[in-house]
C-alpha atoms as a PDB file:
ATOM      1  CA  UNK A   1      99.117 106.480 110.709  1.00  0.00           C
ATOM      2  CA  UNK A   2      97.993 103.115 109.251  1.00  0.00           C
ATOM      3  CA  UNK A   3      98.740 102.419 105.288  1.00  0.00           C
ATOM      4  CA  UNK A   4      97.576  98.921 103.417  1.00  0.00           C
ATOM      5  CA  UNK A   5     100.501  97.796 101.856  1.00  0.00           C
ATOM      6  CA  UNK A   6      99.412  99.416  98.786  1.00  0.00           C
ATOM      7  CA  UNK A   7     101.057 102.532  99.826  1.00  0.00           C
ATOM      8  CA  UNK A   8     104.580 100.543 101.041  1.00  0.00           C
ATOM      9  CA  UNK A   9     104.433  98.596  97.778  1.00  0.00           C
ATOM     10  CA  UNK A  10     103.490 101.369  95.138  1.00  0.00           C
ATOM     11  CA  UNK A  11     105.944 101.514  92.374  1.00  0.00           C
ATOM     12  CA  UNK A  12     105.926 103.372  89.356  1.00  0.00           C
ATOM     13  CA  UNK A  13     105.002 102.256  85.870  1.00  0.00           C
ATOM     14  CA  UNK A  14     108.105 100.204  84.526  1.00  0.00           C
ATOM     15  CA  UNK A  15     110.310 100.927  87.644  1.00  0.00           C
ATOM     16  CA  UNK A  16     110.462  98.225  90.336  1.00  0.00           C
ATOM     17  CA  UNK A  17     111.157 100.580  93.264  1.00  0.00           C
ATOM     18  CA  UNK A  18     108.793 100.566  96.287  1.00  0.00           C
ATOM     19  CA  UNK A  19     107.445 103.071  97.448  1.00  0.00           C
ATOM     20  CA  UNK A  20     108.772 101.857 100.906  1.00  0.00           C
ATOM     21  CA  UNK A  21     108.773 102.796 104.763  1.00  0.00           C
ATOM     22  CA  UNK A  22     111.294 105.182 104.348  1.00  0.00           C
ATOM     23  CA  UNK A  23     109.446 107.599 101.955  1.00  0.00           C
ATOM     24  CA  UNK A  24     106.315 106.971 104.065  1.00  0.00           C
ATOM     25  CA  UNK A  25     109.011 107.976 107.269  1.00  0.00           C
ATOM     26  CA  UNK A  26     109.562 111.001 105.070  1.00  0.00           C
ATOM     27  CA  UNK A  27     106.123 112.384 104.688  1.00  0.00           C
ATOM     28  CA  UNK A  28     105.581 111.892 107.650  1.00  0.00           C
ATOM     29  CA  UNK A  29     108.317 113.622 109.342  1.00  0.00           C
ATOM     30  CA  UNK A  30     107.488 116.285 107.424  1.00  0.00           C
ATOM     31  CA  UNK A  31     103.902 116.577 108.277  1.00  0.00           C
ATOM     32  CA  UNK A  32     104.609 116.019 112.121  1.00  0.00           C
ATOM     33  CA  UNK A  33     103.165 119.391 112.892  1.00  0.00           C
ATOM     34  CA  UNK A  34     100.055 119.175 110.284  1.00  0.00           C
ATOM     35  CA  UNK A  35      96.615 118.716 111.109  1.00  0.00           C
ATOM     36  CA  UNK A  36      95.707 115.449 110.160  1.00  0.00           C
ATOM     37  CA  UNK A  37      93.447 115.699 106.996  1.00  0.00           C
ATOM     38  CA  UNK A  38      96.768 117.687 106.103  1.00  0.00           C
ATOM     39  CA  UNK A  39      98.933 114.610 106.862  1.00  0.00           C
ATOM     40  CA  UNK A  40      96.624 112.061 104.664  1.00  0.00           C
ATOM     41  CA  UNK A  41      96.542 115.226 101.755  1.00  0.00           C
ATOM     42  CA  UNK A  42     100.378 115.072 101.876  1.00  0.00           C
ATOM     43  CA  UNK A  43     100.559 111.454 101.865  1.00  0.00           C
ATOM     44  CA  UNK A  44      97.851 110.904  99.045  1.00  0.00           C
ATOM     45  CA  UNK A  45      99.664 113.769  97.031  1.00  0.00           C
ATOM     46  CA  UNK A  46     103.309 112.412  97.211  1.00  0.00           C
ATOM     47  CA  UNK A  47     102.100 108.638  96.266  1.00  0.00           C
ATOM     48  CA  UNK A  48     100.243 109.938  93.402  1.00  0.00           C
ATOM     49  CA  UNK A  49     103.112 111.841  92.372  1.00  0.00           C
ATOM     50  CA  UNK A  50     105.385 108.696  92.811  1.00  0.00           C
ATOM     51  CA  UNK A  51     103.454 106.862  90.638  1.00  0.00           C
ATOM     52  CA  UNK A  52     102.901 109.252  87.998  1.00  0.00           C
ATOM     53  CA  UNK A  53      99.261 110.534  88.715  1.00  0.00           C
ATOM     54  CA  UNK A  54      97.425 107.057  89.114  1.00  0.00           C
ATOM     55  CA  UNK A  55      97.347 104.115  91.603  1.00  0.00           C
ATOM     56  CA  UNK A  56      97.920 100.725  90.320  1.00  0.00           C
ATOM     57  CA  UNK A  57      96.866  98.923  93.750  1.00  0.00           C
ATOM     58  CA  UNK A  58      94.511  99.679  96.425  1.00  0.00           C
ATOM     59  CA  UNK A  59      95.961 102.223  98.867  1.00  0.00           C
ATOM     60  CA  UNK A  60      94.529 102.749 102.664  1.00  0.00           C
ATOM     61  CA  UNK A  61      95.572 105.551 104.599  1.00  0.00           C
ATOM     62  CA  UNK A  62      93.807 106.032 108.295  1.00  0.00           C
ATOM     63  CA  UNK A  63      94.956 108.721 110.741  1.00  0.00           C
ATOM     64  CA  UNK A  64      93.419 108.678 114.437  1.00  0.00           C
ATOM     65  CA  UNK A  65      93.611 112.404 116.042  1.00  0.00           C
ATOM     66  CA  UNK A  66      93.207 111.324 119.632  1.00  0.00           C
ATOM     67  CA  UNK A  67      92.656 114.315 122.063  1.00  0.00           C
ATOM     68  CA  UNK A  68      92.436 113.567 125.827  1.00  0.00           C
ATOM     69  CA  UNK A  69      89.637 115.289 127.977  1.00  0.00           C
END
């Protein structure tokens, strides 16, 4: 997974807490297993939720599903 650093630095209005790696680490240790529109649904989801229901900064998520032949 790639993220801008508008996911890493999201905060919340009137808090000055990132959103940070580790949170990112979280979601996605918890959507190890998930398909990966599932992964970026999750991610988008628990940001949004972070930050109260909007985003006060760009945010770029990108998830390559590489299969082999």
């Amino acid at each position: 997974m790639l993220v801008s650093d508008g996911v890493i630095e999201a905060t919340p209005g009137g808090r000055h807490a990132e959103f940070g790696e580790e949170r990112l680490e979280a979601v996605l240790i918890s959507t190890a297993d998930a398909a990966p529109h599932e992964a970026v649904r999750v991610t988008v989801n628990t940001l949004l939720d972070y930050q109260q229901g909007s985003l006060r900064d760009d945010a770029t998520i990108l998830i390559l599903d590489w299969q082999p032949a």
